[in-house]
C-alpha atoms as a PDB file:
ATOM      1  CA  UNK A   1       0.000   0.000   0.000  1.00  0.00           C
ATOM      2  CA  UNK A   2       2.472   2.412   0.962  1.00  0.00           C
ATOM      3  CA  UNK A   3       3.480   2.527  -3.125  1.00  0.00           C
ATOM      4  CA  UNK A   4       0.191   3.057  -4.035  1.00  0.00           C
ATOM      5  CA  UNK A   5       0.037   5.782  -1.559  1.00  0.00           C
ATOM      6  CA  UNK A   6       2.921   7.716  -2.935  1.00  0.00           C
ATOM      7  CA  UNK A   7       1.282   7.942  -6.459  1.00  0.00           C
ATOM      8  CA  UNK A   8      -1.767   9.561  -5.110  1.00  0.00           C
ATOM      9  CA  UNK A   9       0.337  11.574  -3.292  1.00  0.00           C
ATOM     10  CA  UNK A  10       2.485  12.272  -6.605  1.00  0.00           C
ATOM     11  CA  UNK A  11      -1.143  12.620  -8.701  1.00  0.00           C
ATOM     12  CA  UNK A  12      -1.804  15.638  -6.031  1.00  0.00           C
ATOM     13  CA  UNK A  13       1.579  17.238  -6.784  1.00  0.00           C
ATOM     14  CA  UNK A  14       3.390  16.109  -4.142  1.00  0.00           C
ATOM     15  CA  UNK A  15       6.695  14.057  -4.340  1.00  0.00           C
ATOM     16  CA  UNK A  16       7.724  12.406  -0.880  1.00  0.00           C
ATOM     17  CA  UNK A  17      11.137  14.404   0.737  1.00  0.00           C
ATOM     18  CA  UNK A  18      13.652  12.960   2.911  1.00  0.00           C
ATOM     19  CA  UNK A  19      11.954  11.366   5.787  1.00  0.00           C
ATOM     20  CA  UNK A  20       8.652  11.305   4.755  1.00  0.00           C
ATOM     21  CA  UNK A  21       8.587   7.558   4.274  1.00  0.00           C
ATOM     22  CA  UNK A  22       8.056   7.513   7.652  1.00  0.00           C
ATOM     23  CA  UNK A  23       5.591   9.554   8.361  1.00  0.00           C
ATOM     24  CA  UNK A  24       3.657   7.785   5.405  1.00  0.00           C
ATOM     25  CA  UNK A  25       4.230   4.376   7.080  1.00  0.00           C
ATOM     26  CA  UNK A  26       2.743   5.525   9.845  1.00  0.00           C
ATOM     27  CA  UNK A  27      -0.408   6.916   8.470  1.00  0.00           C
ATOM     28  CA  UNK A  28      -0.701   3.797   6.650  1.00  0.00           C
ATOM     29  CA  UNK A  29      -0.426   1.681  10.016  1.00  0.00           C
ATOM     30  CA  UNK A  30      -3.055   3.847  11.749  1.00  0.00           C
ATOM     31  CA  UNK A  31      -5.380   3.863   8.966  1.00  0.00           C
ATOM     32  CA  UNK A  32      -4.742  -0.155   8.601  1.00  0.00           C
ATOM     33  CA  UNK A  33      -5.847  -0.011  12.222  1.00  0.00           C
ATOM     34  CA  UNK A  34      -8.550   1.575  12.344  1.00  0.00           C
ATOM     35  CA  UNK A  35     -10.240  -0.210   9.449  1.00  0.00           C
ATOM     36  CA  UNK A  36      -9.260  -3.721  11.440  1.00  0.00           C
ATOM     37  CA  UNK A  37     -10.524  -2.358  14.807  1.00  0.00           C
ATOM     38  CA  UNK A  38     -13.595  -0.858  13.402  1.00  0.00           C
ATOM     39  CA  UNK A  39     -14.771  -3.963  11.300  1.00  0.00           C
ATOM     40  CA  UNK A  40     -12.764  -6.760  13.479  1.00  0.00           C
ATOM     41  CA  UNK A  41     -10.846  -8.274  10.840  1.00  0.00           C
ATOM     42  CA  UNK A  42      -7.342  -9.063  10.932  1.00  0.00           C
ATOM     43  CA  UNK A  43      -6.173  -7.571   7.442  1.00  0.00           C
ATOM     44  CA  UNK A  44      -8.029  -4.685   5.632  1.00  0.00           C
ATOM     45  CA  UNK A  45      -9.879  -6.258   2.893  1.00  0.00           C
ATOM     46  CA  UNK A  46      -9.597  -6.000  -0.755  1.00  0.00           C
ATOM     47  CA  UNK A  47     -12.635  -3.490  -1.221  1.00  0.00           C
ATOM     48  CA  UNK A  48     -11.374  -1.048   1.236  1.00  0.00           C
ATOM     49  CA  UNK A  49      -7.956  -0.027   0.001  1.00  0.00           C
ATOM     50  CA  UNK A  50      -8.576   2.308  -1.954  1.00  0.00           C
ATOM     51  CA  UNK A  51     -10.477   4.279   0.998  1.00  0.00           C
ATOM     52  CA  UNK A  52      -7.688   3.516   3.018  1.00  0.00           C
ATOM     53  CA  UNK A  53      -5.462   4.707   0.759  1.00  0.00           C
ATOM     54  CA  UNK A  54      -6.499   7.952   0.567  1.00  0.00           C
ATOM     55  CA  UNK A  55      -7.675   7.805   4.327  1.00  0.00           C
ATOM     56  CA  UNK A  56      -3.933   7.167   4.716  1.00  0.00           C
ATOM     57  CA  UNK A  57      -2.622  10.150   2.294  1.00  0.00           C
ATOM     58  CA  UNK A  58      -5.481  12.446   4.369  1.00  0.00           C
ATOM     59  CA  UNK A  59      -3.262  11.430   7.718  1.00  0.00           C
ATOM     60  CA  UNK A  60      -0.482  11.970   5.991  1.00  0.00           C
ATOM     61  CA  UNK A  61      -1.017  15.662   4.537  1.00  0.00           C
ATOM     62  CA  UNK A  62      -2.510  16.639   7.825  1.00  0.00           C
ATOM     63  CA  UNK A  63       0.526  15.617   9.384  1.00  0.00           C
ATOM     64  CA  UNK A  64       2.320  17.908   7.199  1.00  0.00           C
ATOM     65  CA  UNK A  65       0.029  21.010   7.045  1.00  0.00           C
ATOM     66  CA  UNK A  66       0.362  20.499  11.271  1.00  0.00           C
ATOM     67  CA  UNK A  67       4.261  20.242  11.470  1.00  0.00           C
ATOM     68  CA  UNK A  68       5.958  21.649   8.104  1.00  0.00           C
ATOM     69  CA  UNK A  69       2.991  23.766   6.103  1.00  0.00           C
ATOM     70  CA  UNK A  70       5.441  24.950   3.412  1.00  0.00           C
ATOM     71  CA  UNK A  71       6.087  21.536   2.966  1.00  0.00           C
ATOM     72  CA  UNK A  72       2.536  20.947   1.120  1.00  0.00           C
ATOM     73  CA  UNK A  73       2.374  24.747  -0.265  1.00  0.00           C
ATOM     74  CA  UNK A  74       3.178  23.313  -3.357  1.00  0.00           C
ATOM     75  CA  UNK A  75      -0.135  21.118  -3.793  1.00  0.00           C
ATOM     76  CA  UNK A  76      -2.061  21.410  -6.754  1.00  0.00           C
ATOM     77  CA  UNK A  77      -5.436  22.364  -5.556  1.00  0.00           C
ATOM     78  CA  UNK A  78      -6.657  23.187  -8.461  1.00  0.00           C
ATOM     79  CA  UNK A  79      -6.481  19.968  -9.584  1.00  0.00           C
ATOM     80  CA  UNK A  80      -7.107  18.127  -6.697  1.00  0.00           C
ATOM     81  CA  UNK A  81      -9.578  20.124  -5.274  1.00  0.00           C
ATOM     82  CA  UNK A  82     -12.572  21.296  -7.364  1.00  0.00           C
ATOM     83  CA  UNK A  83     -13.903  18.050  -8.185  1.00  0.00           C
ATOM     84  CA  UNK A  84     -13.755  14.175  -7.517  1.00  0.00           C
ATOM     85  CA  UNK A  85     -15.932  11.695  -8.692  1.00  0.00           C
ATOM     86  CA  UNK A  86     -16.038   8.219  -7.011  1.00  0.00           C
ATOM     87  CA  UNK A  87     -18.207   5.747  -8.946  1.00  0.00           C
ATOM     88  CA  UNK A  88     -21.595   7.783  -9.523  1.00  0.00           C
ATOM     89  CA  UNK A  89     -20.848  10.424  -6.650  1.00  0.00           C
ATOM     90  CA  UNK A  90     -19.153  13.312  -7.681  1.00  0.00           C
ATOM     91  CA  UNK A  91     -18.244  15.974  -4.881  1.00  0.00           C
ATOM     92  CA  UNK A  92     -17.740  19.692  -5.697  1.00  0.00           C
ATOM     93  CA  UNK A  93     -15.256  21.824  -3.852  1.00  0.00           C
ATOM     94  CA  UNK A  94     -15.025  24.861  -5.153  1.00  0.00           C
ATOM     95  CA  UNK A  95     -18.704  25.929  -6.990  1.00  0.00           C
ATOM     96  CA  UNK A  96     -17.324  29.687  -8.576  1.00  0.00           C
ATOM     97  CA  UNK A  97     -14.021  31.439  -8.435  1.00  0.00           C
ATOM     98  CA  UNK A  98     -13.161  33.248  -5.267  1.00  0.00           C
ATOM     99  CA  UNK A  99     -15.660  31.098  -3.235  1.00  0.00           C
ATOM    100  CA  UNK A 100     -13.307  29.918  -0.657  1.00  0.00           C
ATOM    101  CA  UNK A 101      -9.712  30.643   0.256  1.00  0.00           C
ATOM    102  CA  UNK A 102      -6.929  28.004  -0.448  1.00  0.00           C
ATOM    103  CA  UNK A 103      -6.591  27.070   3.594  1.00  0.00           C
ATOM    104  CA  UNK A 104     -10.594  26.270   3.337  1.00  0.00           C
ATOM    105  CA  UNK A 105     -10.078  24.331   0.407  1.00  0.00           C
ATOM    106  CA  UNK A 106      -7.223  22.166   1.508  1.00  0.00           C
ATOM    107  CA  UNK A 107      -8.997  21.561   4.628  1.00  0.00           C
ATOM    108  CA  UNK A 108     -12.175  20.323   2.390  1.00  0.00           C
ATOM    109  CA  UNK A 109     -10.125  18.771   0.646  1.00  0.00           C
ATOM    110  CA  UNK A 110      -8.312  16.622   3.720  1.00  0.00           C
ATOM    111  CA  UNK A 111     -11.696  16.630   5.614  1.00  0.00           C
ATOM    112  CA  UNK A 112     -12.989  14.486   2.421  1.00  0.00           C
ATOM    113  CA  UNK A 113      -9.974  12.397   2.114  1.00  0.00           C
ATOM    114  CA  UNK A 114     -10.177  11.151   6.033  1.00  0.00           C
ATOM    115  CA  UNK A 115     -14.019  10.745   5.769  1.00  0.00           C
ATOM    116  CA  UNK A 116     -15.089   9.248   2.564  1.00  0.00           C
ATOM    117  CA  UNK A 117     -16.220   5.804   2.284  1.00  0.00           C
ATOM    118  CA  UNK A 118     -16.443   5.023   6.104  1.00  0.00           C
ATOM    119  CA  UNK A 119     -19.675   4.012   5.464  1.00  0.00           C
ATOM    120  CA  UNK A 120     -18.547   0.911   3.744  1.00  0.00           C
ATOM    121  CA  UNK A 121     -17.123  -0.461   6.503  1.00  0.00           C
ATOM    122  CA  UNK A 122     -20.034  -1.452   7.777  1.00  0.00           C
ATOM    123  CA  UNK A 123     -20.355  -4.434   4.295  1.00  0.00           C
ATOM    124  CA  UNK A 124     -17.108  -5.677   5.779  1.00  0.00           C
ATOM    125  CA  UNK A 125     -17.991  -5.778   9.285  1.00  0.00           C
ATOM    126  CA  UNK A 126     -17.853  -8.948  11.617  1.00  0.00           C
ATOM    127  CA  UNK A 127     -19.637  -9.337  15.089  1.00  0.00           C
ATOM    128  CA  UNK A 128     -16.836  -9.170  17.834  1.00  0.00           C
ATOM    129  CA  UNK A 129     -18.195 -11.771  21.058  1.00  0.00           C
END
């Protein structure tokens, strides 16, 4: 996962620096663990990596916005930000120009990327006795 992780990172315009591995591991373990904890499985399963992947890049850039913003100033928001469509539900950002400031969209845009498709982990669920 933690490859797959780097290209979205890379498809938002941002390339991984000198110690960041790290960081990304461990968004990647806590994300891993909350998916196992919250549906009581011992691995995450097949139809939730891709939520966990970007749960895990969410983690990840929040980590960085927290502890080295200028690190992620050079995300591509535009790109990223305005518009992405999962399967039939597309999610809109930024409606008009000028609408919100760049801080309000990245945090839109992180806010999405920690909370979308959490409501699928209920298909994968197990009772816990």
């Amino acid at each position: 996962m933690v490859e797959q992780a780097r290209e979205r990172l890379e498809s938002f315009g941002y390339l991984l620096k000198d110690g960041d591995e790290v960081i990304l591991a461990f968004s990647l373990q806590k994300v891993e663990n909350t998916i196992k904890n919250d549906c009581n499985v011992s691995s995450v399963p097949k139809g939730l990596v891709s939520i966990a992947i970007d749960m895990a890049v969410g983690e990840f850039l929040t980590a960085k916005k927290a502890f080295t913003p200028d690190d992620i100033a050079g995300l591509d928001l535009d790109y990223a930000v305005k518009q992405i469509q999962a399967g039939d539900t597309n999610t809109v950002f930024a409606t008009g120009e000028g609408n919100l400031t760049p801080e309000q969209r990245l945090n839109n845009f992180l806010n999405y990327l920690l909370t979308h498709g959490r409501d699928e982990f209920s298909c994968y669920r197990k009772l816990r006795w």
